[in-house]
Every structure is written in C-alpha cells, then in structure tokens.
C-alpha atoms as a PDB file:
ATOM      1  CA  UNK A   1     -32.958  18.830  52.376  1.00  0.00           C
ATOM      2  CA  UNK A   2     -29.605  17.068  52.720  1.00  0.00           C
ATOM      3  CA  UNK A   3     -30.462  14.489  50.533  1.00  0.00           C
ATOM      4  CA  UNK A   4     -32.079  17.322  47.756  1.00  0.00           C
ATOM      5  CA  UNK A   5     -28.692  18.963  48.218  1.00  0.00           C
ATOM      6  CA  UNK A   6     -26.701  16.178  47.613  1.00  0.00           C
ATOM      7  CA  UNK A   7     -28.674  14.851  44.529  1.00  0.00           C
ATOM      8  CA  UNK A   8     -28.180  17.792  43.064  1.00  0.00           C
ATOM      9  CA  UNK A   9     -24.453  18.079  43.574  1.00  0.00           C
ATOM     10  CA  UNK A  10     -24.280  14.502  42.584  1.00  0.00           C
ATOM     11  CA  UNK A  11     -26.603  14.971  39.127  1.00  0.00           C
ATOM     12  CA  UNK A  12     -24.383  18.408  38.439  1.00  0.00           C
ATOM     13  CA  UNK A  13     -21.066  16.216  38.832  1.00  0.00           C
ATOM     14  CA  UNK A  14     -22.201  13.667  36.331  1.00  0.00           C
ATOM     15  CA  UNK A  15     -23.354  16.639  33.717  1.00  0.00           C
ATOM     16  CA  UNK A  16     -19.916  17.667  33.854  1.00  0.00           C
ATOM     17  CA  UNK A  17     -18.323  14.401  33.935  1.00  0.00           C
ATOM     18  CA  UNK A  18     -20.486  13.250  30.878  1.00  0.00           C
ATOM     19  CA  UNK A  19     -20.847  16.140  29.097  1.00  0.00           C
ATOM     20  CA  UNK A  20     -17.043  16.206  28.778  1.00  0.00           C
ATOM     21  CA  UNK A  21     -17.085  12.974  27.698  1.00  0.00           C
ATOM     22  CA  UNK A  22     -18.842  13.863  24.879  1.00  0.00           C
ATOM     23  CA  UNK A  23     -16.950  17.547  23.652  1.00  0.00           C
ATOM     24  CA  UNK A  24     -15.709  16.676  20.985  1.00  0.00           C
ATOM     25  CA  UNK A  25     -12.902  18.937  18.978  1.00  0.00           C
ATOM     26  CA  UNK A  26     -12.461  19.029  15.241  1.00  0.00           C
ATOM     27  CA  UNK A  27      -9.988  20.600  13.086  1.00  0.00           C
ATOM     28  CA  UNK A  28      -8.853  20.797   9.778  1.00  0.00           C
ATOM     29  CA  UNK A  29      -5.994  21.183   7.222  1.00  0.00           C
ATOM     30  CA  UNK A  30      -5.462  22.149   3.634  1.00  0.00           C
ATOM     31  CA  UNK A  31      -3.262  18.922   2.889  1.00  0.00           C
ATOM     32  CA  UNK A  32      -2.251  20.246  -0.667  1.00  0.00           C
ATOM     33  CA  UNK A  33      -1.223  23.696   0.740  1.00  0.00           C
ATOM     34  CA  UNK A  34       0.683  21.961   3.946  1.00  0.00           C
ATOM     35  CA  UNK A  35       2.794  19.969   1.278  1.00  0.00           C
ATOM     36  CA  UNK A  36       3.241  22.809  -1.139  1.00  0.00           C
ATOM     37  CA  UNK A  37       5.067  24.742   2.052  1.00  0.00           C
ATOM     38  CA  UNK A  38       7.255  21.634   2.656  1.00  0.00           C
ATOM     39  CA  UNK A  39      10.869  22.383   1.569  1.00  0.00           C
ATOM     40  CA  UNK A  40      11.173  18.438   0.580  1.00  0.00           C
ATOM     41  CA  UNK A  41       8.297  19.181  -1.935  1.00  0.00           C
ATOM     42  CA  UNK A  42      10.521  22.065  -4.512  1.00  0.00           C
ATOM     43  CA  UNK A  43      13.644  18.967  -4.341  1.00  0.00           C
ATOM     44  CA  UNK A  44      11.088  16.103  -5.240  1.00  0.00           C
ATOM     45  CA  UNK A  45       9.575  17.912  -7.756  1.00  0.00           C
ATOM     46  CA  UNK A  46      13.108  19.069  -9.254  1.00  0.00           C
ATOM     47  CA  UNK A  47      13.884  15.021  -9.208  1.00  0.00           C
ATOM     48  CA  UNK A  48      10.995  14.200 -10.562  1.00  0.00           C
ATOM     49  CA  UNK A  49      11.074  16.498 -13.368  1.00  0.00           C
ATOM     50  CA  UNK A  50      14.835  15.030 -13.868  1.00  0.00           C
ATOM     51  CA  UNK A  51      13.540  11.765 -14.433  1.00  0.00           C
ATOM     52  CA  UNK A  52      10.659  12.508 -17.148  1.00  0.00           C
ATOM     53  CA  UNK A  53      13.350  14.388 -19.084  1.00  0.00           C
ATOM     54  CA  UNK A  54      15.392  11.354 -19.743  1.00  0.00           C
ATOM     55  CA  UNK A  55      12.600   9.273 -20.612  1.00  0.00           C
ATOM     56  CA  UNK A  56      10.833  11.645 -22.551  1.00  0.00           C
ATOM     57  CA  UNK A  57      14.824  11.945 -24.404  1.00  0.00           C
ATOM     58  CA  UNK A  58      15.117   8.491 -24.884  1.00  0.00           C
ATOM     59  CA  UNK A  59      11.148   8.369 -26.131  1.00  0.00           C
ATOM     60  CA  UNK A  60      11.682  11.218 -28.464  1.00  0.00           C
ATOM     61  CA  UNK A  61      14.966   9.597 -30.281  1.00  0.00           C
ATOM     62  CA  UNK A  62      12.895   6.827 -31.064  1.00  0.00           C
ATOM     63  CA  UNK A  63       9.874   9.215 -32.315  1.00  0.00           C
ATOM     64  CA  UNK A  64      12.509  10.780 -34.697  1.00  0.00           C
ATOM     65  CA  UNK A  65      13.791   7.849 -35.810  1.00  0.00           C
ATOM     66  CA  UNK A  66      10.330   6.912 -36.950  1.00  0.00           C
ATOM     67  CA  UNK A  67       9.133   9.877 -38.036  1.00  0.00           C
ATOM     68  CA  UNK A  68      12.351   9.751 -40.991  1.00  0.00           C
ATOM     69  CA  UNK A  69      12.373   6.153 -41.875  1.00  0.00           C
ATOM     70  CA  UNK A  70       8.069   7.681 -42.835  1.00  0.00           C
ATOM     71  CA  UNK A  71       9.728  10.036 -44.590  1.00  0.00           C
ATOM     72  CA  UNK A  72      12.008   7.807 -46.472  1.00  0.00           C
ATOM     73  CA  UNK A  73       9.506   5.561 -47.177  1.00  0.00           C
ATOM     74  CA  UNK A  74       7.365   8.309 -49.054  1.00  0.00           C
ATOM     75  CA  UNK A  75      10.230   9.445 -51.104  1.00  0.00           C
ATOM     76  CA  UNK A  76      10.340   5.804 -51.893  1.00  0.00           C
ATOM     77  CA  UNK A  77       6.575   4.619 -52.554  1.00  0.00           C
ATOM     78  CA  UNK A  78       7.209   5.385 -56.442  1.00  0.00           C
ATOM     79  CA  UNK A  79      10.320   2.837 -56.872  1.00  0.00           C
ATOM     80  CA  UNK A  80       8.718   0.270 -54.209  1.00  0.00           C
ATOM     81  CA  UNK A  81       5.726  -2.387 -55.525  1.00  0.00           C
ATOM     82  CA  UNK A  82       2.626  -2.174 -53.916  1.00  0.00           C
ATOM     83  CA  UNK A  83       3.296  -5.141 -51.988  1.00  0.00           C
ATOM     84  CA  UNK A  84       6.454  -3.875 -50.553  1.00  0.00           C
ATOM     85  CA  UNK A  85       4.413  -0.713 -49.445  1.00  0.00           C
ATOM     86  CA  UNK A  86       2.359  -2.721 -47.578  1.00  0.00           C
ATOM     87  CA  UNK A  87       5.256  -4.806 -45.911  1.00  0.00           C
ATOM     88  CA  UNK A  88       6.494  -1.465 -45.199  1.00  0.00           C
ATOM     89  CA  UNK A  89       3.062   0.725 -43.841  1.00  0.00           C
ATOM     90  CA  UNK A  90       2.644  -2.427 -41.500  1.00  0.00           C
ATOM     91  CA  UNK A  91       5.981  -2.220 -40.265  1.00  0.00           C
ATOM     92  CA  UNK A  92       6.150   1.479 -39.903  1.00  0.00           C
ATOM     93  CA  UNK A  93       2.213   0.858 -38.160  1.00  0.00           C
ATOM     94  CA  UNK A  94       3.274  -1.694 -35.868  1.00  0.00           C
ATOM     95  CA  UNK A  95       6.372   0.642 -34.942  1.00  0.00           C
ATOM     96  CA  UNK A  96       3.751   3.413 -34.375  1.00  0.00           C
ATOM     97  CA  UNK A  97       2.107   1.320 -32.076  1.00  0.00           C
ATOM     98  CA  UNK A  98       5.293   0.498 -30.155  1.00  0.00           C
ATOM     99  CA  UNK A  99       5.921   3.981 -29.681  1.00  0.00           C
ATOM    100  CA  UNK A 100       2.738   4.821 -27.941  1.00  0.00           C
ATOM    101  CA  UNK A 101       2.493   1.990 -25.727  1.00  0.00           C
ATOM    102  CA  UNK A 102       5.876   2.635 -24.598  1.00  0.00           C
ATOM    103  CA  UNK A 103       4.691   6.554 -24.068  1.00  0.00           C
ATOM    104  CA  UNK A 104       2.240   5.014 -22.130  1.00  0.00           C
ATOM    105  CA  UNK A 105       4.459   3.122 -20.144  1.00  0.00           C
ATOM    106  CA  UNK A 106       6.620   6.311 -19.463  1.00  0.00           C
ATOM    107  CA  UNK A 107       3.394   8.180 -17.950  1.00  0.00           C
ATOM    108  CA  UNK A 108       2.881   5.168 -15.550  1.00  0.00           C
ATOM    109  CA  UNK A 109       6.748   5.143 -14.426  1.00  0.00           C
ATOM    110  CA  UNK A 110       6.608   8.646 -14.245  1.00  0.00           C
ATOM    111  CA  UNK A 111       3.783   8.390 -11.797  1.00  0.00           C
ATOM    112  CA  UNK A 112       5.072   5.445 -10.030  1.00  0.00           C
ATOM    113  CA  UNK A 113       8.092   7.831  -9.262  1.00  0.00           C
ATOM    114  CA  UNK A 114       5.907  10.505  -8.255  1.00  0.00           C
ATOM    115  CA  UNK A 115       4.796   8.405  -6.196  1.00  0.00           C
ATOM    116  CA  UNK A 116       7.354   6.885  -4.819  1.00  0.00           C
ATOM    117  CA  UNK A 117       8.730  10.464  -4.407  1.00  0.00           C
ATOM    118  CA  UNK A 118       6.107  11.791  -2.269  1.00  0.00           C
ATOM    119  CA  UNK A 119       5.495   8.826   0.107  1.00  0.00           C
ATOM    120  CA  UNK A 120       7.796   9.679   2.408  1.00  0.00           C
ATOM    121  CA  UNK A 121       6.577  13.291   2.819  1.00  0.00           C
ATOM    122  CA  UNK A 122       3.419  12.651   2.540  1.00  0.00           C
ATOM    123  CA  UNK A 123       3.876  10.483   5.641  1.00  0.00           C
ATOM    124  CA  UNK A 124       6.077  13.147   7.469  1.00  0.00           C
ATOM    125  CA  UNK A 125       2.893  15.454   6.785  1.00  0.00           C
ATOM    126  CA  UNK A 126       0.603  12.929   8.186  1.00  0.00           C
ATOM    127  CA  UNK A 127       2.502  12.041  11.154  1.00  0.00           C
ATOM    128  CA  UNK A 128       2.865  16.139  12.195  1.00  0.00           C
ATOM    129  CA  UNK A 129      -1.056  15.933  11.749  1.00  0.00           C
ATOM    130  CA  UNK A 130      -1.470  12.561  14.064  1.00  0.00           C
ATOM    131  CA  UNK A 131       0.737  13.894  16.531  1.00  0.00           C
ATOM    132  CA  UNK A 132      -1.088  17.793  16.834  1.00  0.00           C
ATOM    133  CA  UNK A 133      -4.714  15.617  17.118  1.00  0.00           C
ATOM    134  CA  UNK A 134      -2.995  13.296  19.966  1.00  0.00           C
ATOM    135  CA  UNK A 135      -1.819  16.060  21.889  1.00  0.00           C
ATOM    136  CA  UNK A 136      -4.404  18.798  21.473  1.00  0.00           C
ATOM    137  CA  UNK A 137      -7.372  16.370  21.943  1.00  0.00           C
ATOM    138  CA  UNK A 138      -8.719  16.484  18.114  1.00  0.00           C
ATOM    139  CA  UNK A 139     -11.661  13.780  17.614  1.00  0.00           C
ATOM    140  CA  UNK A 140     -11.365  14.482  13.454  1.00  0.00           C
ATOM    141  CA  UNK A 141      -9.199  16.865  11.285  1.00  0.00           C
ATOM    142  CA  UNK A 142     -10.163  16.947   7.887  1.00  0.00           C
ATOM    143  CA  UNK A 143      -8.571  17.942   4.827  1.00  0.00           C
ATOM    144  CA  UNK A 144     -10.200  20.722   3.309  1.00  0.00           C
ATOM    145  CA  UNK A 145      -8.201  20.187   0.121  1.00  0.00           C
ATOM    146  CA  UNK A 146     -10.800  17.800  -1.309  1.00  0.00           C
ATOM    147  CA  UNK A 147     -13.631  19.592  -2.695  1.00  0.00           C
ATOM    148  CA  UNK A 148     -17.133  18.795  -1.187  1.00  0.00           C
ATOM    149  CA  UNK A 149     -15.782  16.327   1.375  1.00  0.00           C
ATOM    150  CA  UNK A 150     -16.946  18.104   4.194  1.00  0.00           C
ATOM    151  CA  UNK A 151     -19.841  20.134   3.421  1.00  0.00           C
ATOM    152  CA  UNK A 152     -20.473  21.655   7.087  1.00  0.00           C
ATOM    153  CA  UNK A 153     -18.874  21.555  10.407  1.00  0.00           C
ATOM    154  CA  UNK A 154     -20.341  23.035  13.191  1.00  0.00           C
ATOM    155  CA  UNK A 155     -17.017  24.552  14.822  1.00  0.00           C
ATOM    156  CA  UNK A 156     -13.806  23.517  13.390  1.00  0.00           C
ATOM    157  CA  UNK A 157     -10.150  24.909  14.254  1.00  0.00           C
ATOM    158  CA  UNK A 158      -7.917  25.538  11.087  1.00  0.00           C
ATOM    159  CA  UNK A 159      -4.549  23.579  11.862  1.00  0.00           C
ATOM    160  CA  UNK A 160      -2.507  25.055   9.019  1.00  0.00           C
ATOM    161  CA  UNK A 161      -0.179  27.114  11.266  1.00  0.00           C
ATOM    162  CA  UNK A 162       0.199  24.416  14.228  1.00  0.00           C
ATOM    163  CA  UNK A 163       1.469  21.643  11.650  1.00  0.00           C
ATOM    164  CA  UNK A 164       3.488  24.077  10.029  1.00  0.00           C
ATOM    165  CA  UNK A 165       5.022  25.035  13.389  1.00  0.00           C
ATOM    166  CA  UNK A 166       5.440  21.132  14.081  1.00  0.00           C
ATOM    167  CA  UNK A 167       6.916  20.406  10.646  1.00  0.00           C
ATOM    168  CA  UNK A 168       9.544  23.304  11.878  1.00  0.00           C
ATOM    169  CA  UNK A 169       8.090  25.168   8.508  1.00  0.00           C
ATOM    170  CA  UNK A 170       7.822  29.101   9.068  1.00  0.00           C
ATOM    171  CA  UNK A 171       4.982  30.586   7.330  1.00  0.00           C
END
C-alpha cells in the first residue's frame, strides 16, 4: 500500500514536472500598429519626406529643362535638316533616358533612407518585444501585421499594450 501510495505521488510529481515543461505561452503583436504609436516614427517620416523633396527638386529642374529644349526643338524642326532632327531626337531621347534612370535611382535612395531611417526603431521595437517574451515566459509572439502568416493559434495573448507600456508609449 506504501509502495501504491508512493508511486502514485511519484507518477503525479512527474505529470506536473513534465507537463510544465511542455506549457508553452504564445503571444502576439501588430508590428505596423506598435511602430505607428512610436513618437520616433511622425520625426522619421517628417525627415524622410525632407529628403525626397530635394531630390524630387533637383529631378524636376532637370525634367523642365528637358521638357523646353523639346519645345524649342519643335519650334525649330522647320529651319533644321532632317539630319539635324535626328542628331537632335537622339539627343533629346538619350536625355529622356537619363532622366528616368536617374528617377529610378531617386526611388532606391529614397528607400535606402527609409531604411536607414527606420532601423534603429525598428530595433528599439524589437528589443521591447524580446525583452516582454524573456520575462513573461513567451515561447513565440507573432506579428499579426502580416496577412495570413498565422492562420490559427490555439490561445494567444495580444502584447500590444505590454510593449507599449515597455516602450514608455501611453495608449
């Protein structure tokens, strides 16, 4: 009977032990509406709206600039020969071309910047998020902001207000 009694006190204790073992706590966060609360986010995106406005300036001088020397040259196609035409289309073509690759180029440094920009709160974000999983015991927190990432959790705790908190963001 002993023996019955302590088997059973003995099986009991490794239920608990194991069954704790395996709890496992998930969580989750909107990641695009944590950063959108972020005071750093309305300065960064004041900066970065700064910054395409002079290049978009200096790209739209040079748009203007081509657009009248077009202009001129159509005025002018009656007193030019056909094979100065020509010389001229190509150049005015070739300019075109210029002008696109280098609008091209301003979308990719405007992104860099964005970029570059958001890093470091982006990483102030994630590091509020590590730190609430750490100490509250999270095995995964997802970010919800992703559509169809995670299709079904079976109980999940919504983190929003706890890395706001953290961030020292009221809501």
């Amino acid at each position: 009977m002993k023996k019955l009694i302590l088997f059973s006190a003995l099986a009991f204790f490794i239920m608990c032990t194991t069954s704790s073992v395996y709890a496992q706590k998930y969580g989750h966060v909107n990641l695009g509406n944590l950063l959108s609360k972020m005071p750093e986010i309305e300065a960064s995106s004041a900066q970065l709206v700064t910054f395409q406005e002079q290049l978009q300036k200096a790209l739209q001088l040079k748009i203007d600039s081509w657009e009248k020397r077009v202009v001129d040259m159509q005025n002018k196609v009656s007193e030019m020969t056909p094979n100065e035409v020509k010389q001229m289309e190509d150049k005015l073509l070739k300019e075109q071309q210029e002008i696109l690759q280098e609008e091209q180029l301003l979308s990719n440094k405007v992104l860099e910047k964005r970029n570059e920009i958001m890093a470091p709160i982006i990483a102030k974000a994630q590091n509020a998020i590590d730190q609430l999983g750490r100490e509250n015991g999270y095995t995964m927190i997802f970010d919800t902001s992703i559509p169809n990432l995670v299709l079904y959790v079976k109980e999940s705790d919504d983190l929003m207000d706890q890395v706001l908190a953290k961030l020292g963001i009221s809501k």
